[in-house]
N, C-alpha and C. Protein backbone atom coordinates (compact mmCIF):
# COMPACT_ATOMS: atom_id res chain seq x y z
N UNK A 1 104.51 95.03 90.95
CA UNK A 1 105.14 94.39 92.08
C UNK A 1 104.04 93.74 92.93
N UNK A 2 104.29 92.11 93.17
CA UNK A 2 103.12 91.91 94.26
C UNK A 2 103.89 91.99 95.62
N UNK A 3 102.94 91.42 96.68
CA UNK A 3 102.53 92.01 97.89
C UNK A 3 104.24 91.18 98.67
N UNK A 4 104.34 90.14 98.21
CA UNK A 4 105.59 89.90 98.58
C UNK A 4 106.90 90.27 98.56
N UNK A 5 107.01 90.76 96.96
CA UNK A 5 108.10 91.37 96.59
C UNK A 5 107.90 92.84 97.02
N UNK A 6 107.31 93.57 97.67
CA UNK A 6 106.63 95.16 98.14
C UNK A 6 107.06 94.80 99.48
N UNK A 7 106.61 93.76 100.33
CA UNK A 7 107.48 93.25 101.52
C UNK A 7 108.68 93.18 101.75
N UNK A 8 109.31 92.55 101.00
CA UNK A 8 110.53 92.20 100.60
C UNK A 8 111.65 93.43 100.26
N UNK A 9 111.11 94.46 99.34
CA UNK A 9 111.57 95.62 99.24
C UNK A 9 111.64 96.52 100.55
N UNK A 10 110.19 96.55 101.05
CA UNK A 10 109.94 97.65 102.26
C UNK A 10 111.41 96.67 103.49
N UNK A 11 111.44 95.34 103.76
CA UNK A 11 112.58 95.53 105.05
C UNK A 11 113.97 95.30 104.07
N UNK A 12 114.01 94.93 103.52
CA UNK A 12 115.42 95.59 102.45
C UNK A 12 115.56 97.48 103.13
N UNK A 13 114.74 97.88 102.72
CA UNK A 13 114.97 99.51 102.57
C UNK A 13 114.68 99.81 104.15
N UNK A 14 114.14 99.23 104.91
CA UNK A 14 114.44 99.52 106.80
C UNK A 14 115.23 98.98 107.05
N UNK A 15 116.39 98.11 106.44
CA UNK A 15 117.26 97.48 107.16
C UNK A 15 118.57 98.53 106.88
N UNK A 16 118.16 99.13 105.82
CA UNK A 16 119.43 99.93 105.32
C UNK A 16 119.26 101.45 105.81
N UNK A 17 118.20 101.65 106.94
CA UNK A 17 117.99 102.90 107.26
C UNK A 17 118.97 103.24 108.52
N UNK A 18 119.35 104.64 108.99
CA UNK A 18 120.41 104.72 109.87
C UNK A 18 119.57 105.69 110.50
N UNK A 19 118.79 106.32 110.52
CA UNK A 19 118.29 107.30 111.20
C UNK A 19 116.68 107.08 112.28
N UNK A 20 117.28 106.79 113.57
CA UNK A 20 116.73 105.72 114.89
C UNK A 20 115.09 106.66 114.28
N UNK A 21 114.91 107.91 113.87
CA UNK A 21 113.57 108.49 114.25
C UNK A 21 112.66 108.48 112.76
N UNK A 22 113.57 108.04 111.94
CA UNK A 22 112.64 107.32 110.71
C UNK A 22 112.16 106.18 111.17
N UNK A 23 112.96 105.30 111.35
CA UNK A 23 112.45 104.13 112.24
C UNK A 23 111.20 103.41 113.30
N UNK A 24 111.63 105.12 114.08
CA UNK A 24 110.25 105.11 115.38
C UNK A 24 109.25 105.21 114.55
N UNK A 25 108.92 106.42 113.30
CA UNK A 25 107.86 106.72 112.56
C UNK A 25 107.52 105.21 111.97
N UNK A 26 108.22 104.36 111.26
CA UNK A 26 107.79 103.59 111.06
C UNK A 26 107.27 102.45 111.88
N UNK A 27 107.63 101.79 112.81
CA UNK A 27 107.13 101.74 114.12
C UNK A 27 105.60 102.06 114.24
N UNK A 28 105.63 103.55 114.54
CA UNK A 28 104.28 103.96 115.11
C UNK A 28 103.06 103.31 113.54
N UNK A 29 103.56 103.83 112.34
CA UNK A 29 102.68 103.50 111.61
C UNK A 29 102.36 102.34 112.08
N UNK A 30 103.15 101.60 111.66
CA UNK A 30 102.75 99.78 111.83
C UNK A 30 102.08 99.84 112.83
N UNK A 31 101.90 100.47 114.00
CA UNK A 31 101.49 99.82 115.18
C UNK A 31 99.89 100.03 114.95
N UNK A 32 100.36 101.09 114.56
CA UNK A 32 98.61 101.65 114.32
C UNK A 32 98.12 101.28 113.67
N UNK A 33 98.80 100.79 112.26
CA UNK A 33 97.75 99.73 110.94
C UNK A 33 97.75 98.02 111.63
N UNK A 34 98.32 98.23 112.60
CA UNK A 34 97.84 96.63 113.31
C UNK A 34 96.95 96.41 114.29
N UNK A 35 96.46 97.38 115.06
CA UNK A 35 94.99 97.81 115.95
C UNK A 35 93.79 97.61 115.09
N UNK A 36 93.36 96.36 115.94
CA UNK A 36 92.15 96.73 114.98
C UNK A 36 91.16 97.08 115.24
N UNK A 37 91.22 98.07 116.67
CA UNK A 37 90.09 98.72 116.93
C UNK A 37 90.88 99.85 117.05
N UNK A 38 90.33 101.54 116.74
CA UNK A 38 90.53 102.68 117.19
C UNK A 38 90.00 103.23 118.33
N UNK A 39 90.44 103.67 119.62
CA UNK A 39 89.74 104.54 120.20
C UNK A 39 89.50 105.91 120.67
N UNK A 40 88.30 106.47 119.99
CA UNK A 40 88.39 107.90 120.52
C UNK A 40 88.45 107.88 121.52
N UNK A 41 88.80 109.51 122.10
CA UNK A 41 89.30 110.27 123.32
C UNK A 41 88.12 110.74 123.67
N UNK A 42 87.77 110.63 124.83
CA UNK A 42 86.21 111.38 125.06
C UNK A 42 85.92 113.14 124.08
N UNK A 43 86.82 113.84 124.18
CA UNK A 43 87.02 114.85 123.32
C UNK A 43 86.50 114.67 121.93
N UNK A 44 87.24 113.83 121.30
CA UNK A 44 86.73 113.53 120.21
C UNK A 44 85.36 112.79 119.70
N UNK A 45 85.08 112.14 121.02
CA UNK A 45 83.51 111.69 120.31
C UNK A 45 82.84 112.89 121.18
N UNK A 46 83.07 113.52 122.03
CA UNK A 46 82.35 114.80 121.90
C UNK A 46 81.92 115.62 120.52
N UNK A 47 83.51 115.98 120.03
CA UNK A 47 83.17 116.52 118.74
C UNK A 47 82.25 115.65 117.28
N UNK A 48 82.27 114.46 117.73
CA UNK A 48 81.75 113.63 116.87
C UNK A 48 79.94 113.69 116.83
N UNK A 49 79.98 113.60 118.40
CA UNK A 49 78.22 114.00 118.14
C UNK A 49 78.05 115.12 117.72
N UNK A 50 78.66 116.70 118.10
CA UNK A 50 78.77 117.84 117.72
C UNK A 50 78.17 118.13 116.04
N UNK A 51 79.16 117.55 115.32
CA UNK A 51 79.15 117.00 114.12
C UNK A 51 78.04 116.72 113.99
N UNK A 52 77.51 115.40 114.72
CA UNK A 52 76.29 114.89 114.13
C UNK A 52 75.33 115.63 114.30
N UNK A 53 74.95 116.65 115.70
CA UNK A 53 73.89 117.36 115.67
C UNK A 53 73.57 118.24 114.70
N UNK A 54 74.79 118.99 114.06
CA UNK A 54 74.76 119.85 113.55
C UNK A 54 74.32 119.48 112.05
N UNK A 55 74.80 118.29 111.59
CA UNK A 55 74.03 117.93 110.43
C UNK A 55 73.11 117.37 110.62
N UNK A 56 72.02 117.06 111.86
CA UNK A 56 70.58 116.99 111.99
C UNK A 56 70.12 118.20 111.34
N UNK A 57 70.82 119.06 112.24
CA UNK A 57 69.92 120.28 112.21
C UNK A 57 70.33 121.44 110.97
N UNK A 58 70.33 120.68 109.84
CA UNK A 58 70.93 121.21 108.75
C UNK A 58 72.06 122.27 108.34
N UNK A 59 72.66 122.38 109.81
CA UNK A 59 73.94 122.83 109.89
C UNK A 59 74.97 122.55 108.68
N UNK A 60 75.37 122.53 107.54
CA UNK A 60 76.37 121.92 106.70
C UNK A 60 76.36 122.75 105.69
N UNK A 61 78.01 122.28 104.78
CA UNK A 61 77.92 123.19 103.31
C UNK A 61 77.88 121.64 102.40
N UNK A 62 77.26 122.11 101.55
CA UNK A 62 77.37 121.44 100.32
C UNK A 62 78.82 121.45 98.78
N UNK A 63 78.90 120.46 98.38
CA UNK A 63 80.50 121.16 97.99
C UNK A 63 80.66 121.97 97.37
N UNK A 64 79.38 122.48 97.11
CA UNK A 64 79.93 124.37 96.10
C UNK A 64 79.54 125.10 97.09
N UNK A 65 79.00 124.99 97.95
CA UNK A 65 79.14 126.29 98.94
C UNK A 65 81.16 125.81 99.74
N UNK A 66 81.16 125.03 100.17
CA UNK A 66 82.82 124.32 100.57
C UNK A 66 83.71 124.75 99.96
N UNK A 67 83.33 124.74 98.54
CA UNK A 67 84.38 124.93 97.07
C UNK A 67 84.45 126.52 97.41
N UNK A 68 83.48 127.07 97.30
CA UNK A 68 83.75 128.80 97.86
C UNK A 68 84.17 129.23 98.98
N UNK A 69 84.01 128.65 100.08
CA UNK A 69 84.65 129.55 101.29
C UNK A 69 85.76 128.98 101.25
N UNK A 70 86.37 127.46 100.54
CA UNK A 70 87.93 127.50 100.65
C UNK A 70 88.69 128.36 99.91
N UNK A 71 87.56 128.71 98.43
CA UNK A 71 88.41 129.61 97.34
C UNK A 71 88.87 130.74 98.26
N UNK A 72 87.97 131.55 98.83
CA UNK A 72 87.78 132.59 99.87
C UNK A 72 88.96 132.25 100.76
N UNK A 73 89.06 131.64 101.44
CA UNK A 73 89.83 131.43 102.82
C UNK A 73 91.76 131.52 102.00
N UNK A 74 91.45 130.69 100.83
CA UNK A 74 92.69 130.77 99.85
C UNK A 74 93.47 132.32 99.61
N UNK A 75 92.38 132.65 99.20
CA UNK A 75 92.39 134.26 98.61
C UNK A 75 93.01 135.39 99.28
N UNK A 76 92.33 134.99 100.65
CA UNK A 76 92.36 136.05 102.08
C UNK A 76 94.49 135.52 102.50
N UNK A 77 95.16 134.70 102.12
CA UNK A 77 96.12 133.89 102.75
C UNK A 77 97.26 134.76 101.80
């Protein structure tokens, strides 16, 4: 399917939707894949440098140490 006929399908299939809060969801997506800038919340680029310090300072797992504490965290659930 190209990008037209995928268009074409997607408001075909919102026009035939009845439920107002599928709708909003779709809505919000769009709105957000049409920004074309994001902005963090001071919070979040807090946590963002956080992040970064911590992998200065060799704070991090590698993905087999990752791969194990999720097996772990799995296990414990």
């Amino acid at each position: 399917m190209n990008t037209s006929e995928l268009k074409l399908d997607i408001i075909q299939k919102i026009t035939e939707l009845k439920e107002v809060r599928v709708i909003e969801e779709i809505k919000k997506l769009l709105d957000f894949e049409l920004n074309d800038i994001y902005e963090l919340s001071e919070s979040q680029k807090n946590r963002v440098a956080e992040a970064r310090e911590e992998y200065t300072n060799g704070n991090f797992l590698n993905e087999e140490e990752a791969d194990k504490e999720i097996d772990q965290w799995l296990n414990e659930k």
